[in-house]
N, C-alpha and C. Protein backbone atom coordinates (compact mmCIF):
# COMPACT_ATOMS: atom_id res chain seq x y z
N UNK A 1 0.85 -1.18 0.00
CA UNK A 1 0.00 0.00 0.00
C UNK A 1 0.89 1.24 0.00
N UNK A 2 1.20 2.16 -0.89
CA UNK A 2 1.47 3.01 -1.24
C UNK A 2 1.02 4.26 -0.56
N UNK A 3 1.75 5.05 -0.19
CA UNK A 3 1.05 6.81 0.62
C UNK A 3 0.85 7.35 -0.56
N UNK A 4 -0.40 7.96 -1.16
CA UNK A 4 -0.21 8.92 -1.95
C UNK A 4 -0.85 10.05 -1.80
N UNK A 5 -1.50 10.28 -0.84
CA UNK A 5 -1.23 11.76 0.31
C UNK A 5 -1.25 11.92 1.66
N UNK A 6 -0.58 12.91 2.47
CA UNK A 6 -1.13 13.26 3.53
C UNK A 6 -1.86 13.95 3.65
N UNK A 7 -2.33 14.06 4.87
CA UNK A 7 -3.90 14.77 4.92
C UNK A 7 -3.66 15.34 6.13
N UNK A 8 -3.51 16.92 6.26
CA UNK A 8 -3.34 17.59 7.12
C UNK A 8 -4.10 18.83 7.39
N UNK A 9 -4.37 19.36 8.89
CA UNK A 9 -5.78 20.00 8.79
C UNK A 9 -5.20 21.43 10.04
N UNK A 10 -5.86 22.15 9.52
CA UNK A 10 -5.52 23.45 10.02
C UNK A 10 -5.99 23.11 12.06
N UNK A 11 -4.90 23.42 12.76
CA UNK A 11 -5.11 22.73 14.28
C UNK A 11 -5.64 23.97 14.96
N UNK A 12 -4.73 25.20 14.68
CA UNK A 12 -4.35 26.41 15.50
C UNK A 12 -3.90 27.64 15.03
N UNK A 13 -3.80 28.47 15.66
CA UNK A 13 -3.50 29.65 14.66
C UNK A 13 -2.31 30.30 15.48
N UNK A 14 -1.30 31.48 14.95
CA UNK A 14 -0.40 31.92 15.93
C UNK A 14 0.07 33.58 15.37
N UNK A 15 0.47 34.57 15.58
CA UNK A 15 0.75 35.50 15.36
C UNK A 15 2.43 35.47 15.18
N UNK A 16 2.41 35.35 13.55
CA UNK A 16 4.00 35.93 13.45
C UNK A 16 4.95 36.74 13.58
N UNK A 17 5.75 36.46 14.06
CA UNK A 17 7.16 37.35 14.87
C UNK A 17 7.34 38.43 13.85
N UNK A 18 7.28 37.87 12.81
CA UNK A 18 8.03 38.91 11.74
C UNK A 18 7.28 39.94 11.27
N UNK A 19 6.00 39.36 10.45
CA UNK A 19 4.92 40.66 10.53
C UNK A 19 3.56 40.87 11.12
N UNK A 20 3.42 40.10 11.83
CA UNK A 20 2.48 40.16 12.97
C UNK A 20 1.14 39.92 12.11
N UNK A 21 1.05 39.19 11.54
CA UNK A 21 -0.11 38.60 10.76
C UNK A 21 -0.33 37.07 11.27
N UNK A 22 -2.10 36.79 11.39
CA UNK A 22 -1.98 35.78 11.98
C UNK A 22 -2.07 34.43 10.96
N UNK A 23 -0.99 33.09 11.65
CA UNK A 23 -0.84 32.33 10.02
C UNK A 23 -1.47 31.19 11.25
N UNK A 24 -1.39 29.75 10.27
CA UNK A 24 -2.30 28.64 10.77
C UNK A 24 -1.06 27.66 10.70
N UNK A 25 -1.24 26.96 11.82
CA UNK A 25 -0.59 25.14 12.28
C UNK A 25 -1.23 24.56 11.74
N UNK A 26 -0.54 23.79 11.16
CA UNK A 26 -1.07 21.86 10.20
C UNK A 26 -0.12 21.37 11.31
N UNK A 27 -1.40 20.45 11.14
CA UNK A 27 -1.01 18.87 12.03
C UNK A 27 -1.19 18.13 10.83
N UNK A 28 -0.41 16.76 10.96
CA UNK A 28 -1.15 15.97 9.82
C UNK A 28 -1.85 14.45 10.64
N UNK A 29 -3.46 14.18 10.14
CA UNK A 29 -4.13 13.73 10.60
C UNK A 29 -4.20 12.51 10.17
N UNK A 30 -3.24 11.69 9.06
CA UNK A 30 -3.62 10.75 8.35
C UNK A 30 -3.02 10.02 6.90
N UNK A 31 -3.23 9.44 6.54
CA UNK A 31 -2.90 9.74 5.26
C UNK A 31 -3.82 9.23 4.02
N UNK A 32 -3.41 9.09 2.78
CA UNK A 32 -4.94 8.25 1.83
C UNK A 32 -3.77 7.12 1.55
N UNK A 33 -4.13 6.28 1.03
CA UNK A 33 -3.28 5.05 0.48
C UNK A 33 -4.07 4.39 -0.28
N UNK A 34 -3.00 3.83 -1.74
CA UNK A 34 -3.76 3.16 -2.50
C UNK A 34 -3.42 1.94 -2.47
N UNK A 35 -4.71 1.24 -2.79
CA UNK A 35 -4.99 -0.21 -2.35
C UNK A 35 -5.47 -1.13 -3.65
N UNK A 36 -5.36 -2.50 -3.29
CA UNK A 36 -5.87 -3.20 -4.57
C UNK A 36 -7.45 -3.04 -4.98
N UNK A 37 -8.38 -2.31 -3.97
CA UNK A 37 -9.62 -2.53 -3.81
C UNK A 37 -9.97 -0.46 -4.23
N UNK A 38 -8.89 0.19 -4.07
CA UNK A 38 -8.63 1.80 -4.78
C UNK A 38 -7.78 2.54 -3.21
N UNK A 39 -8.65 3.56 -3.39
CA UNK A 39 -7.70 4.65 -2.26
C UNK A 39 -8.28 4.28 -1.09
N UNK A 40 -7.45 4.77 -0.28
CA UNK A 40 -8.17 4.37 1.29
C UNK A 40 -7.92 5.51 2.58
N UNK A 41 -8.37 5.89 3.42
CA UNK A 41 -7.86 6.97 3.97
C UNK A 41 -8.39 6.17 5.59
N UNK A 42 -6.61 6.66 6.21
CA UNK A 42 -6.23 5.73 7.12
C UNK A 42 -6.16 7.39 8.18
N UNK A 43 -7.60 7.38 8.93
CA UNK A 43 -7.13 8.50 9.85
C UNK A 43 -6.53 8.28 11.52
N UNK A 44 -5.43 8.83 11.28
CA UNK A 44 -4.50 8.93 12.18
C UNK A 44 -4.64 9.42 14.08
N UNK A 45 -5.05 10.37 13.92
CA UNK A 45 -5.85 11.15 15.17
C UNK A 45 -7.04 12.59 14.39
N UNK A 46 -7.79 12.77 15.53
CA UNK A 46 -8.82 13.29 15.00
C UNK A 46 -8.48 14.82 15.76
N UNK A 47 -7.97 16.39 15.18
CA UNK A 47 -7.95 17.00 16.33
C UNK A 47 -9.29 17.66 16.75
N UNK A 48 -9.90 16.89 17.54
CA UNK A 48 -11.70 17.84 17.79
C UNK A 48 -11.84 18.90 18.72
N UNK A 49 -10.63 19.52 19.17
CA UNK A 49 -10.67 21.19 19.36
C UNK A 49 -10.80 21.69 18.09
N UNK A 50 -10.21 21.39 17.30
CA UNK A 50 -10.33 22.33 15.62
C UNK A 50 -11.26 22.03 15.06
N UNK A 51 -12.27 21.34 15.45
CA UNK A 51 -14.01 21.84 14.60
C UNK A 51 -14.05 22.84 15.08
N UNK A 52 -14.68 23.43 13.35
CA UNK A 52 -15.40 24.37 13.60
C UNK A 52 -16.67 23.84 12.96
N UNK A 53 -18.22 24.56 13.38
CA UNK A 53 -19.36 24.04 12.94
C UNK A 53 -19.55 22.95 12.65
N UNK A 54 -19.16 22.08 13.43
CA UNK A 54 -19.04 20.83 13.40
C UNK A 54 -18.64 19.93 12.08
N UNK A 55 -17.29 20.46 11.65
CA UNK A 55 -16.65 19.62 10.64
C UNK A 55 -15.07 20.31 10.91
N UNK A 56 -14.33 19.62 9.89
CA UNK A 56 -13.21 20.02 9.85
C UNK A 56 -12.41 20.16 8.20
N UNK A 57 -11.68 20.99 7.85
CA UNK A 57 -11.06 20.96 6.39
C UNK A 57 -9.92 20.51 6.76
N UNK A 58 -9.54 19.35 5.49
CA UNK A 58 -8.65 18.87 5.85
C UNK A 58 -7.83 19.24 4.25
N UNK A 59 -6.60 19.00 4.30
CA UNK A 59 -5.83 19.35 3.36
C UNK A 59 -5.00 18.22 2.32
N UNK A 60 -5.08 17.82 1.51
CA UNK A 60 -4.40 16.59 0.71
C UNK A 60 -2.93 16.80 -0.14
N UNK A 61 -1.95 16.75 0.57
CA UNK A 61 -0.83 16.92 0.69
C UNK A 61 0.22 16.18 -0.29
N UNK A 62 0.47 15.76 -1.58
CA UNK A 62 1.42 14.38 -2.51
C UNK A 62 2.98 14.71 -1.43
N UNK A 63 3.54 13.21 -0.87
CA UNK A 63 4.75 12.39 -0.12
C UNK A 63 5.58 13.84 -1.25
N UNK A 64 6.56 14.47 -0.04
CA UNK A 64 7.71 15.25 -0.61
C UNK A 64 8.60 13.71 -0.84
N UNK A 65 9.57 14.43 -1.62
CA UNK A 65 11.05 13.50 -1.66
C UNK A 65 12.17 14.60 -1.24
N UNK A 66 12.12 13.50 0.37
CA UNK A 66 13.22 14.61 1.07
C UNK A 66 14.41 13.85 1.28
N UNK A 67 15.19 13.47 -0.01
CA UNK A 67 15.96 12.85 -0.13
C UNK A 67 17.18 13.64 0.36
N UNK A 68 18.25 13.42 1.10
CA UNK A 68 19.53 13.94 1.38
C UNK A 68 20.42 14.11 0.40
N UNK A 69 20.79 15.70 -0.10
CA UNK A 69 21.83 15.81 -1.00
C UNK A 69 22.90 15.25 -0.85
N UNK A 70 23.57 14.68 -2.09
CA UNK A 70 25.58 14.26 -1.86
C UNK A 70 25.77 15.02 -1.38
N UNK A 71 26.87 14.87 -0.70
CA UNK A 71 28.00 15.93 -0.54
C UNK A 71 28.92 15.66 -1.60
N UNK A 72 29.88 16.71 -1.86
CA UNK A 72 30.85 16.27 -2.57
C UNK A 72 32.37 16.45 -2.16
N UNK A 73 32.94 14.89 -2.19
CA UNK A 73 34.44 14.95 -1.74
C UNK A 73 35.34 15.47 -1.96
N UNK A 74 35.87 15.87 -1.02
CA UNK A 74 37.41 17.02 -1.62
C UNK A 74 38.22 16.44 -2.39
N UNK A 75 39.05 16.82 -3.20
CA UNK A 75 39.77 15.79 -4.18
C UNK A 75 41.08 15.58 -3.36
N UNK A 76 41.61 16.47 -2.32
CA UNK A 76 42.69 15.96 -1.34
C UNK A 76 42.76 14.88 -0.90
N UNK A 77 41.39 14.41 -0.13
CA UNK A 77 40.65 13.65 0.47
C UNK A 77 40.66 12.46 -0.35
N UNK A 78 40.35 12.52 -1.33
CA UNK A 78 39.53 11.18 -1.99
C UNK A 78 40.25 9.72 -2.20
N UNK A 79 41.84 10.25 -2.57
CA UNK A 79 43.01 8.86 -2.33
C UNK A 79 43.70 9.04 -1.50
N UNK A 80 43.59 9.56 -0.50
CA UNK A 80 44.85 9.80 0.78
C UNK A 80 44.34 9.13 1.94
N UNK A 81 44.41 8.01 1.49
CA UNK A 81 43.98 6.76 3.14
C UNK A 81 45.06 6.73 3.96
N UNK A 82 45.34 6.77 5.21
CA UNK A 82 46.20 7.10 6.22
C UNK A 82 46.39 5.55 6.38
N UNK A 83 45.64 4.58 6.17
CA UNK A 83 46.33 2.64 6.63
C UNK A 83 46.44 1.97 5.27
């Protein structure tokens, strides 16, 4: 079963340092996954302070690829084994 989104939902709100405008916290609540039978949505925790009018918006998020850049080796480095 494959992630092919998260699903994250506005929790809280907070006043920014920088320009004092108020921005919103995501939590993420879940995710959807696809299945042999189609998509499936696997919820995680529910946050039920953040209804409002008794529902909640939730947000559908596609898996980043937060793959770690190379580094790249010094060429000093690269044949100078000390054993």
């Amino acid at each position: 079963m494959a992630i092919q989104y998260f699903v994250k939902a506005a929790v809280s709100e907070y006043e920014d340092k920088a320009d004092g405008k108020m921005k919103k916290r995501y939590a993420s609540i879940g995710v959807i996954m696809d299945t042999k039978h189609g998509l499936m949505l696997k919820i995680e925790t529910l946050p039920l302070f953040a209804l409002k009018d008794g529902g909640l918006l939730a947000y559908l998020n596609p898996p980043e690829d937060k793959a770690i850049p190379t580094q790249q080796v010094s060429k000093e480095f690269k044949d100078d084994v000390p054993f």
